[in-house]
C-alpha atoms as a PDB file:
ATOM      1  CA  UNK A   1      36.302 201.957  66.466  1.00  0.00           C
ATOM      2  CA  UNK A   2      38.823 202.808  63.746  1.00  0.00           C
ATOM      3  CA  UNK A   3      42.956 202.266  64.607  1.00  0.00           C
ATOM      4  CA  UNK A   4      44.286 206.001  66.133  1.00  0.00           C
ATOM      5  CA  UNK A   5      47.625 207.121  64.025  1.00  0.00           C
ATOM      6  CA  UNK A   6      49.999 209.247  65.513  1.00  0.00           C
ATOM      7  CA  UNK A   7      52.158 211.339  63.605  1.00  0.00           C
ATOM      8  CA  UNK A   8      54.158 214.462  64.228  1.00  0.00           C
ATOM      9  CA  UNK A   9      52.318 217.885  64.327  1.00  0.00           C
ATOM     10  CA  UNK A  10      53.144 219.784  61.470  1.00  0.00           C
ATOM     11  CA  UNK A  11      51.909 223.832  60.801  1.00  0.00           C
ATOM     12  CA  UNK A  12      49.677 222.464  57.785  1.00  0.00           C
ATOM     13  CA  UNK A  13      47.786 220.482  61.034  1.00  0.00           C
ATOM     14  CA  UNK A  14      47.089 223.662  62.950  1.00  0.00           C
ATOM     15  CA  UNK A  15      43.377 224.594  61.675  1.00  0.00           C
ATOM     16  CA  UNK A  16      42.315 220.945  63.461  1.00  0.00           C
ATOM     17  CA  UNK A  17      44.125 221.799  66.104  1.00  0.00           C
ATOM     18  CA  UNK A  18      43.005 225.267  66.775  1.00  0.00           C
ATOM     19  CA  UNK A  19      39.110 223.996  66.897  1.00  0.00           C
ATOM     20  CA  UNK A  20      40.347 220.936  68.942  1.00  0.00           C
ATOM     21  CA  UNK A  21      42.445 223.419  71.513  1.00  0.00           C
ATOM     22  CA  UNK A  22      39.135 226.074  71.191  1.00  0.00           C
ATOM     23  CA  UNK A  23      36.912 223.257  72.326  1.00  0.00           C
ATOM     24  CA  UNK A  24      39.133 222.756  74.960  1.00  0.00           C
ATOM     25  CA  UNK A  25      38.999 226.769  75.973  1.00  0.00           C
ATOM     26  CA  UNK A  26      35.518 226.720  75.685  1.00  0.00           C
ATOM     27  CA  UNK A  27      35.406 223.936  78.279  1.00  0.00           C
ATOM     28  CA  UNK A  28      36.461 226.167  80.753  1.00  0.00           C
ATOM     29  CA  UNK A  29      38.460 223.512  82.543  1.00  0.00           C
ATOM     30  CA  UNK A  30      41.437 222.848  80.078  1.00  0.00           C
ATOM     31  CA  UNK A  31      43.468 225.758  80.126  1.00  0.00           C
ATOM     32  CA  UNK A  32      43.334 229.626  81.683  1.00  0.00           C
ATOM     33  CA  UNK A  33      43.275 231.109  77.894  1.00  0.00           C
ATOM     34  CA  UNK A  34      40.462 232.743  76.741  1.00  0.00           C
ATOM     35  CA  UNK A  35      41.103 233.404  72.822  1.00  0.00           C
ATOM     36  CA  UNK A  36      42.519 231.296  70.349  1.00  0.00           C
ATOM     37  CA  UNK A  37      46.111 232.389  69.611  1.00  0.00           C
ATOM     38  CA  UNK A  38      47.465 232.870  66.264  1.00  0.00           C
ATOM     39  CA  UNK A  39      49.940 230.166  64.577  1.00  0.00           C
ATOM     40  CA  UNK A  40      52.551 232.319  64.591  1.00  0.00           C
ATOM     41  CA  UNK A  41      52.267 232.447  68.804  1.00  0.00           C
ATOM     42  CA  UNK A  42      51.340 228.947  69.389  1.00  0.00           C
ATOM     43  CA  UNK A  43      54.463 227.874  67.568  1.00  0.00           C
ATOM     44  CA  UNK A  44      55.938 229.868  69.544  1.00  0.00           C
ATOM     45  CA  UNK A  45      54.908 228.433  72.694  1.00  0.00           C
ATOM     46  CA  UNK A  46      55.584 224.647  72.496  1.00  0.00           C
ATOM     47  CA  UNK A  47      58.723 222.406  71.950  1.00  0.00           C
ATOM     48  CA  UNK A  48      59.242 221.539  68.477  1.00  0.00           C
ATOM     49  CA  UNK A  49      60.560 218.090  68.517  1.00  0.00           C
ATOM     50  CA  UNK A  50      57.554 216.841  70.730  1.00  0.00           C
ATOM     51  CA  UNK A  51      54.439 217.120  68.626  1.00  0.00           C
ATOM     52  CA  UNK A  52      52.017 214.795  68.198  1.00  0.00           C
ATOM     53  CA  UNK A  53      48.675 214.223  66.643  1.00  0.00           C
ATOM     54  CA  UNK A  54      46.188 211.734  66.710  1.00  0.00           C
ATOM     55  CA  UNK A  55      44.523 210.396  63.673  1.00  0.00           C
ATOM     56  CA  UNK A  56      41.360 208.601  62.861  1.00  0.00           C
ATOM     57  CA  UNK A  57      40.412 208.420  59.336  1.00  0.00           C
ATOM     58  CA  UNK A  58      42.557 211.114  58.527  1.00  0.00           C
ATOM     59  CA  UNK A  59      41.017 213.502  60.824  1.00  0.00           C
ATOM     60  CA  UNK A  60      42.649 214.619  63.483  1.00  0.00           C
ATOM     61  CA  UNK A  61      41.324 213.762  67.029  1.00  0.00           C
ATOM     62  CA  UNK A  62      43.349 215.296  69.295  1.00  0.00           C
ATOM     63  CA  UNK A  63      46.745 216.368  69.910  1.00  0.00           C
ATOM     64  CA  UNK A  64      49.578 216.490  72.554  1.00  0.00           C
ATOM     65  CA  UNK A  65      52.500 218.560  73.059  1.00  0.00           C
ATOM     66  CA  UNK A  66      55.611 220.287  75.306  1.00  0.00           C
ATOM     67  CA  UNK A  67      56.249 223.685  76.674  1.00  0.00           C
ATOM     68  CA  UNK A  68      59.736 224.693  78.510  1.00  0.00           C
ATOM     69  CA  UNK A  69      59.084 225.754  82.243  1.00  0.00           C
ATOM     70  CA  UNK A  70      61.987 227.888  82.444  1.00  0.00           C
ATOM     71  CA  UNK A  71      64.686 229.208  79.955  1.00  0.00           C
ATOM     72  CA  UNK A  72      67.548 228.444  82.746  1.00  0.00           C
ATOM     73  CA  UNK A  73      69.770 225.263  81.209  1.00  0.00           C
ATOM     74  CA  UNK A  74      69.567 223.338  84.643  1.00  0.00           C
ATOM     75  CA  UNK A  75      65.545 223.127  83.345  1.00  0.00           C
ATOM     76  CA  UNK A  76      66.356 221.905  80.208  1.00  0.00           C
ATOM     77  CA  UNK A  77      64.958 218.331  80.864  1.00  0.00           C
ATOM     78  CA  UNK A  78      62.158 219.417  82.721  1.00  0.00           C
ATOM     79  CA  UNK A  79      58.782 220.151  80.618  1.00  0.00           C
ATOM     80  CA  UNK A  80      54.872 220.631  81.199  1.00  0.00           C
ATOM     81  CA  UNK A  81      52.364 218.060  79.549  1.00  0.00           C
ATOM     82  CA  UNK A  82      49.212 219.677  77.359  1.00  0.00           C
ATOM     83  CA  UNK A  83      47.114 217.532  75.838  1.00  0.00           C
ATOM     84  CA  UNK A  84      43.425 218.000  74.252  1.00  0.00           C
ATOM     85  CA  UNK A  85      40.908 215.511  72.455  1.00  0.00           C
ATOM     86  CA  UNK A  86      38.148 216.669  70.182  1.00  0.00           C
ATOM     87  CA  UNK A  87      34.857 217.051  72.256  1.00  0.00           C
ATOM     88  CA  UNK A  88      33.440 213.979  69.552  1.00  0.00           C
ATOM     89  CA  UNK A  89      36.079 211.732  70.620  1.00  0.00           C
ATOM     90  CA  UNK A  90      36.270 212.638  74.201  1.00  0.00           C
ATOM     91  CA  UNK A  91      36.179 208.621  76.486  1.00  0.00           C
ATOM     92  CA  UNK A  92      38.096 206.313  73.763  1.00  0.00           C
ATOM     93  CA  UNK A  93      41.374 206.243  75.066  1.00  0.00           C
ATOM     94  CA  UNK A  94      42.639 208.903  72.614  1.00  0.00           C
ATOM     95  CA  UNK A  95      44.419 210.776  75.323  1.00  0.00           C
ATOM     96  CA  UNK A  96      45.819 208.000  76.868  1.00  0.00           C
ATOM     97  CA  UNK A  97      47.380 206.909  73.318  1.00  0.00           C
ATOM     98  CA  UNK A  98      48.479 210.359  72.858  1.00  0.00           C
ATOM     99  CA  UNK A  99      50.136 210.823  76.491  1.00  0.00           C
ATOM    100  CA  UNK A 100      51.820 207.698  75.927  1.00  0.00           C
ATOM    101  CA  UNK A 101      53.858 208.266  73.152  1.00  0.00           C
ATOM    102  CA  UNK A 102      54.569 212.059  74.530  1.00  0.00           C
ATOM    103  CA  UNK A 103      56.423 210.441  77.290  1.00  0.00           C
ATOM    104  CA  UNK A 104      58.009 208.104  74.816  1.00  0.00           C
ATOM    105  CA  UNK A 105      59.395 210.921  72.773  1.00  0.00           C
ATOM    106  CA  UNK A 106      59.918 213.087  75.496  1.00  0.00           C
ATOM    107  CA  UNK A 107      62.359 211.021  76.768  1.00  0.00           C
ATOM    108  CA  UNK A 108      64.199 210.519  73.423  1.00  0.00           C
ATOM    109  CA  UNK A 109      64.546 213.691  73.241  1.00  0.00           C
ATOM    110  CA  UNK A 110      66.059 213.791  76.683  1.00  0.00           C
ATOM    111  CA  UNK A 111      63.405 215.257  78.725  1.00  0.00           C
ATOM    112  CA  UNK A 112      63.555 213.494  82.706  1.00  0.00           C
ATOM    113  CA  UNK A 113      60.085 215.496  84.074  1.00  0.00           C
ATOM    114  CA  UNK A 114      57.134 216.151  82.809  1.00  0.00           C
ATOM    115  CA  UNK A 115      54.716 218.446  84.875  1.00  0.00           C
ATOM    116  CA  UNK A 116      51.402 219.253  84.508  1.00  0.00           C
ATOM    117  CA  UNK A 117      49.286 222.050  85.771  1.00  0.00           C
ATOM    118  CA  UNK A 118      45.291 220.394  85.800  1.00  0.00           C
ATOM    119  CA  UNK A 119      42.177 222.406  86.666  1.00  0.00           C
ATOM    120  CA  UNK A 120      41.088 220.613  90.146  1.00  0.00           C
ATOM    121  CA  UNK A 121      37.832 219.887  88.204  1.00  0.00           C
ATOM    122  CA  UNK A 122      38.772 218.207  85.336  1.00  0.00           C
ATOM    123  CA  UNK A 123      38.854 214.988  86.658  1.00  0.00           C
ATOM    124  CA  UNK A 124      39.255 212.720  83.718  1.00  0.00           C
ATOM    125  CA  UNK A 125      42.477 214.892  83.195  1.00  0.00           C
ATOM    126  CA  UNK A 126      43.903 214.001  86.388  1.00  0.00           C
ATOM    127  CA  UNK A 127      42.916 210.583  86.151  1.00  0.00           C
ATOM    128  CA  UNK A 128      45.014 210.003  82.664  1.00  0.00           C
ATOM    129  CA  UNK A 129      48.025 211.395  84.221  1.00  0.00           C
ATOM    130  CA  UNK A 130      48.010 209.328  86.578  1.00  0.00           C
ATOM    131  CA  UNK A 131      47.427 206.258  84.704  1.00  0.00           C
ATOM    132  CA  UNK A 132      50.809 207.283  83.180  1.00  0.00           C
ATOM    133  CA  UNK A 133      53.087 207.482  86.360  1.00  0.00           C
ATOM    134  CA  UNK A 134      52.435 211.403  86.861  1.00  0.00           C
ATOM    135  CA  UNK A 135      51.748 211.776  90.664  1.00  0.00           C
ATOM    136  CA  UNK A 136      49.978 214.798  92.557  1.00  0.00           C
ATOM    137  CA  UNK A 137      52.720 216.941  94.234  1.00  0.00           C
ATOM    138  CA  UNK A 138      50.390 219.572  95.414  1.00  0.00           C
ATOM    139  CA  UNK A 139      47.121 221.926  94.544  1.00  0.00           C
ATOM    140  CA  UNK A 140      47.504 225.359  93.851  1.00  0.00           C
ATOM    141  CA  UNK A 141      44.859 227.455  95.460  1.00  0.00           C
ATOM    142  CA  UNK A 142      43.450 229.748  93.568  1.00  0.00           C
ATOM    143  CA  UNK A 143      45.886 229.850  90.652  1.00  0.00           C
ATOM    144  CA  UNK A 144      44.249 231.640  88.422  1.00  0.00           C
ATOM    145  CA  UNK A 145      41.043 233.279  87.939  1.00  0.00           C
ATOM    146  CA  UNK A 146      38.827 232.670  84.526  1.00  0.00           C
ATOM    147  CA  UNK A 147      35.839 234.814  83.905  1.00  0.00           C
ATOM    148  CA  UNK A 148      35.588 236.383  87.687  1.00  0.00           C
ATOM    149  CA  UNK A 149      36.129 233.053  89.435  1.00  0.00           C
ATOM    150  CA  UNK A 150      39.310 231.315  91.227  1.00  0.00           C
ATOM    151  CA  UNK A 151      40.311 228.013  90.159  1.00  0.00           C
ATOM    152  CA  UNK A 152      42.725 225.782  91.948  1.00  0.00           C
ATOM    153  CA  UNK A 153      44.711 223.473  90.045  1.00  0.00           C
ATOM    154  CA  UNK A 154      46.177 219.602  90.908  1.00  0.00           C
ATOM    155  CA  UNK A 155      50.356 220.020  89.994  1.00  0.00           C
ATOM    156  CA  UNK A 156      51.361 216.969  88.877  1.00  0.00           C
ATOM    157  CA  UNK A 157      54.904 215.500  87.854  1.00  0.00           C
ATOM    158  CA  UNK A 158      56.260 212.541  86.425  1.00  0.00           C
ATOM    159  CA  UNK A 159      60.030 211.959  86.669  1.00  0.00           C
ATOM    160  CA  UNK A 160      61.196 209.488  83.398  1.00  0.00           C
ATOM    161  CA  UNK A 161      62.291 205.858  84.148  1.00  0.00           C
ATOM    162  CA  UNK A 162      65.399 206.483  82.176  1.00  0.00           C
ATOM    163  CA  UNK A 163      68.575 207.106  83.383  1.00  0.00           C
ATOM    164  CA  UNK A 164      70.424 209.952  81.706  1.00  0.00           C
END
């Protein structure tokens, strides 16, 4: 297996990760979306000082990334976890390597909670988080429905080590 790189996420990285995040849609277990957004609305949507891609000969493999809960400052610390591996790559640690340094930036960049909202099926999902300290706080019946069914999702949380 080649070495994984991580790097920051950049715009020019956004074609490989809009087929990485549409392979995720298509799962129909990563996330409630149903289209691909445009740049301009992705960019929109996540943190920009917690980025990340993962690299393996130069292609990318997967990425990982932040998204504020809530506008109100006493949430400013507080963020939810999303991150995706290419279908190909799927089962070799890349999302472990890619959560890892998330929470290591995260909490440069003064961030004491991650959350994450994970389909109750996706099971590898929920078993990475908690690999990395995130712990189940609850399950959210019926969420959200995707194409005409209900899906519950695991809430998970992960409150930083750090002392700010």
């Amino acid at each position: 297996m080649n070495p994984v790189v991580i790097r920051p996420l950049i715009k020019t990285d956004w074609i490989s990760v809009s087929k990485i995040y549409a392979e995720g849609i298509e799962t129909g277990i990563a996330t409630f979306e149903t289209e691909l957004p445009s740049w301009k609305t992705w960019n929109a949507t996540y943190i920009e000082s917690c980025r990340i891609i993962a690299l393996q000969k130069d292609e990318v493999v997967g990425f990982a990334v932040l998204s504020q809960v809530s506008k109100r400052k006493v949430y400013k610390g507080v963020a939810e976890v999303s991150v995706y591996v290419a279908k190909d790559f799927r089962g070799q640690h890349i999302g472990g390597i890619l959560l890892k340094q998330l929470i290591k930036e995260s909490e440069e960049n003064g961030f004491w909670t991650l959350q994450a909202g994970i389909f109750s099926e996706n099971i590898a999902s929920i078993k990475l988080h908690k690999k990395f300290g995130f712990r189940v706080v609850g399950i959210r019946k019926q969420i959200g429905k995707l194409n005409g069914k209900w899906y519950d999702n695991h809430f998970l949380e992960r409150r930083s080590l750090n002392q700010f």
